[in-house]
Protein backbone atom coordinates (compact mmCIF):
# COMPACT_ATOMS: atom_id res chain seq x y z
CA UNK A 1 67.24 34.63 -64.74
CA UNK A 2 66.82 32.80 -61.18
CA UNK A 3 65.41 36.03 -59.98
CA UNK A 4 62.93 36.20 -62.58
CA UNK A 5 61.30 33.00 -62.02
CA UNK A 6 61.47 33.59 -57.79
CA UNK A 7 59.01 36.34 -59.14
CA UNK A 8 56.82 34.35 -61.38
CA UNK A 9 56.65 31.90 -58.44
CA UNK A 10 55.78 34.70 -55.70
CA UNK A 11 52.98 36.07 -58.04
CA UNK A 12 51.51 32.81 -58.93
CA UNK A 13 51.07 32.54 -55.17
CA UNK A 14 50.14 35.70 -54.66
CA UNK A 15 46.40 36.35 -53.34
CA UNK A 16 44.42 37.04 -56.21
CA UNK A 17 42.61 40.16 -54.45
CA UNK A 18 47.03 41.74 -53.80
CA UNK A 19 47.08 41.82 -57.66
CA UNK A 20 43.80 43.23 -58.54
CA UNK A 21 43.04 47.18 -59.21
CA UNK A 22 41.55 48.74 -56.23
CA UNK A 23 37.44 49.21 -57.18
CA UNK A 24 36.26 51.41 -59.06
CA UNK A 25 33.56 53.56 -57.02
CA UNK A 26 32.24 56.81 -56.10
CA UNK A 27 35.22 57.56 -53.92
CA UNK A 28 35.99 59.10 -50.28
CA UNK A 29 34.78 61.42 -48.25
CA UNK A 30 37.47 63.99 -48.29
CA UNK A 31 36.60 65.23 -44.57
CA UNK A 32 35.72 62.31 -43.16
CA UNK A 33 37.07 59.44 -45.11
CA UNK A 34 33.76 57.55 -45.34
CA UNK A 35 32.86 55.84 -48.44
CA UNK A 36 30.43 58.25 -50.24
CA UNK A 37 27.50 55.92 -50.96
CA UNK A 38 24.03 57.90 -50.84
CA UNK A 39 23.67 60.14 -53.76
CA UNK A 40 21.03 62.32 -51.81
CA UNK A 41 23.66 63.62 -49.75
CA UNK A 42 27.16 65.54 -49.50
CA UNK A 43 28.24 67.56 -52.30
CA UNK A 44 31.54 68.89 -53.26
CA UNK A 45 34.09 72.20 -53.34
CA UNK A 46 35.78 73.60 -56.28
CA UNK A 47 38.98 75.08 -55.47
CA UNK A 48 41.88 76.15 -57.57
CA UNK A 49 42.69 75.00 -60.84
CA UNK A 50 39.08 73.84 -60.65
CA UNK A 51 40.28 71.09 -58.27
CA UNK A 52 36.72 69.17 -56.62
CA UNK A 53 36.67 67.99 -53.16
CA UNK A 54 33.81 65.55 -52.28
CA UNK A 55 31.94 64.73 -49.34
CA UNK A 56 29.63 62.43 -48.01
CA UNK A 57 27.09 64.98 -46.07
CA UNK A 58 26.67 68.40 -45.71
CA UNK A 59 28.16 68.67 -42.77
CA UNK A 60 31.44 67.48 -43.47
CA UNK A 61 31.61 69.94 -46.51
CA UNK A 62 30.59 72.38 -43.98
CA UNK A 63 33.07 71.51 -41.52
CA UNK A 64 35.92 71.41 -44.39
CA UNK A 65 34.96 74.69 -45.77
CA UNK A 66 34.75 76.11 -41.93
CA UNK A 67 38.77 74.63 -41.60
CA UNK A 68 39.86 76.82 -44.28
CA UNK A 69 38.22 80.08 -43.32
CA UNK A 70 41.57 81.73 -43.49
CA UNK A 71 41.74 81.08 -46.82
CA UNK A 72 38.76 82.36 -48.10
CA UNK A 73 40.12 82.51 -52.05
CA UNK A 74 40.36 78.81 -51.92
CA UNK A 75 37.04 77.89 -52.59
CA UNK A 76 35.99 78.79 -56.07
CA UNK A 77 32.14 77.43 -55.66
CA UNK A 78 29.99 74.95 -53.18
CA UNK A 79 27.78 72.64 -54.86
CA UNK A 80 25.40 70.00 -52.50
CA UNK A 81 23.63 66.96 -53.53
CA UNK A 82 19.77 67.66 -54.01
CA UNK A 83 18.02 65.02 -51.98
CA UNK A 84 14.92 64.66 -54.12
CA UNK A 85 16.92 64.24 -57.18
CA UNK A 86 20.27 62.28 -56.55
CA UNK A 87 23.18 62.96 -58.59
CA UNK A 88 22.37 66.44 -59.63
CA UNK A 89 24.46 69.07 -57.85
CA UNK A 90 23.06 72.38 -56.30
CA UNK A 91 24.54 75.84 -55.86
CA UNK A 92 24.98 75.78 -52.38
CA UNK A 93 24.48 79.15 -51.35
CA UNK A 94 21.30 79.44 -53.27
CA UNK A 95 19.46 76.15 -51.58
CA UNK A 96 17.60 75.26 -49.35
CA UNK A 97 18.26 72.75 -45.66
CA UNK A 98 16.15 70.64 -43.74
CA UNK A 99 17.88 69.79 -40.47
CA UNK A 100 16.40 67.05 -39.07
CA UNK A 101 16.12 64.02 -36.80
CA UNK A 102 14.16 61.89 -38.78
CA UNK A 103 15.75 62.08 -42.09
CA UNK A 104 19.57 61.31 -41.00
CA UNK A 105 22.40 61.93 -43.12
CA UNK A 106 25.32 59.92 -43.31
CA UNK A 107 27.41 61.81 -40.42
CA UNK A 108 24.31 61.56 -38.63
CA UNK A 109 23.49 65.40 -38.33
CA UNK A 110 20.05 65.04 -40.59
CA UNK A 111 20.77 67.90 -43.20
CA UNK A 112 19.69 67.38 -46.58
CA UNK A 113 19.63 70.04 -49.18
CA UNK A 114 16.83 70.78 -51.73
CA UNK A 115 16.50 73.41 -54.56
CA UNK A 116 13.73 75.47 -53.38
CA UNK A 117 11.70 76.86 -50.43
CA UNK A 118 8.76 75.02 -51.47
CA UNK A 119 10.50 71.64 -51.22
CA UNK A 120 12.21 71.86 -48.52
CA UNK A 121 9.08 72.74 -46.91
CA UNK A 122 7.32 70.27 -48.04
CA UNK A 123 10.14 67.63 -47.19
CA UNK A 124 9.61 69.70 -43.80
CA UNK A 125 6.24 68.25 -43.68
CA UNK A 126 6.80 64.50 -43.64
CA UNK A 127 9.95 65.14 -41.58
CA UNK A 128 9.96 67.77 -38.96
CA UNK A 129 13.08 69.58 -38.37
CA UNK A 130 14.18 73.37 -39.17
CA UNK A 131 14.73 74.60 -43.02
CA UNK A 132 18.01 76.81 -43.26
CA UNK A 133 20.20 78.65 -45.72
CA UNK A 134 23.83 77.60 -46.42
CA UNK A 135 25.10 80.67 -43.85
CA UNK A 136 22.77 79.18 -41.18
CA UNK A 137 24.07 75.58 -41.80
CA UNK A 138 27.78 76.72 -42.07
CA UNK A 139 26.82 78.34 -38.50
CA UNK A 140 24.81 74.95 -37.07
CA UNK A 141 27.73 72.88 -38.11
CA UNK A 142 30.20 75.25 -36.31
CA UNK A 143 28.51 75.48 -33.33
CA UNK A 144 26.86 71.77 -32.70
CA UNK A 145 29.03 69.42 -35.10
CA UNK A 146 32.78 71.06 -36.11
CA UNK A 147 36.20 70.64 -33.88
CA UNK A 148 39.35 71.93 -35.44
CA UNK A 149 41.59 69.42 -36.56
């Protein structure tokens, strides 16, 4: 019984922010740990057992999906964010990237995705920069962004 009430005592005392549930939000960054907070960028992976990793940018799903090369059954499907409409996912391998400098994406490596030619050329336009396939960004991110872990 004098346990008990130690323990009523300690929680009554307790910071109230030590007793609340953590908040709710969109979650991590599983390559980077950042707080994914721009719905025009990142995407996720689906791997086994339909299990979804989520990133912040591009280029950290990139960079993930480069670190498991050597398991190329793990990935199931590669879905980005489409900048002009946030929230909706993309097929990956079907869109389309801008890569640049003055439209910079949360790692800082300016690649935004986009679900056709056309508007990635036109986001081209007000933002100059290269457009790219997911095979050319998988390559960009290898060779300018990536370090093995």
């Amino acid at each position: 019984m004098h346990v008990i009430a130690v323990v009523l005592v300690a929680l009554a005392f307790a910071p109230a922010q030590a007793l609340a549930a953590p908040p709710a939000g969109p979650g991590l960054c599983d390559y980077c740990r950042m707080e994914i907070d721009d719905a025009r960028f990142g995407g996720e992976i689906e791997g086994p057992q339909r299990k979804k990793v989520r990133f912040d940018s591009s280029e950290c799903m990139a960079a993930y999906q480069l670190a498991r090369r050597s398991s190329p059954g793990w990935v199931r499907a590669v879905k980005s964010a489409d900048y002009d409409h946030p929230g909706v996912l993309l097929d990956a391998t079907k869109a389309f990237y801008l890569v640049s400098d003055k439209r910079p994406s949360p790692m800082g490596v300016g690649i935004s995705a986009y679900r056709t030619a056309a508007s990635a050329q036109a986001a081209r336009r007000r933002c100059p920069g290269r457009v790219l396939t997911w095979a050319q960004v998988l390559d960009r991110v290898r060779t300018t962004w990536y370090h093995e872990r």
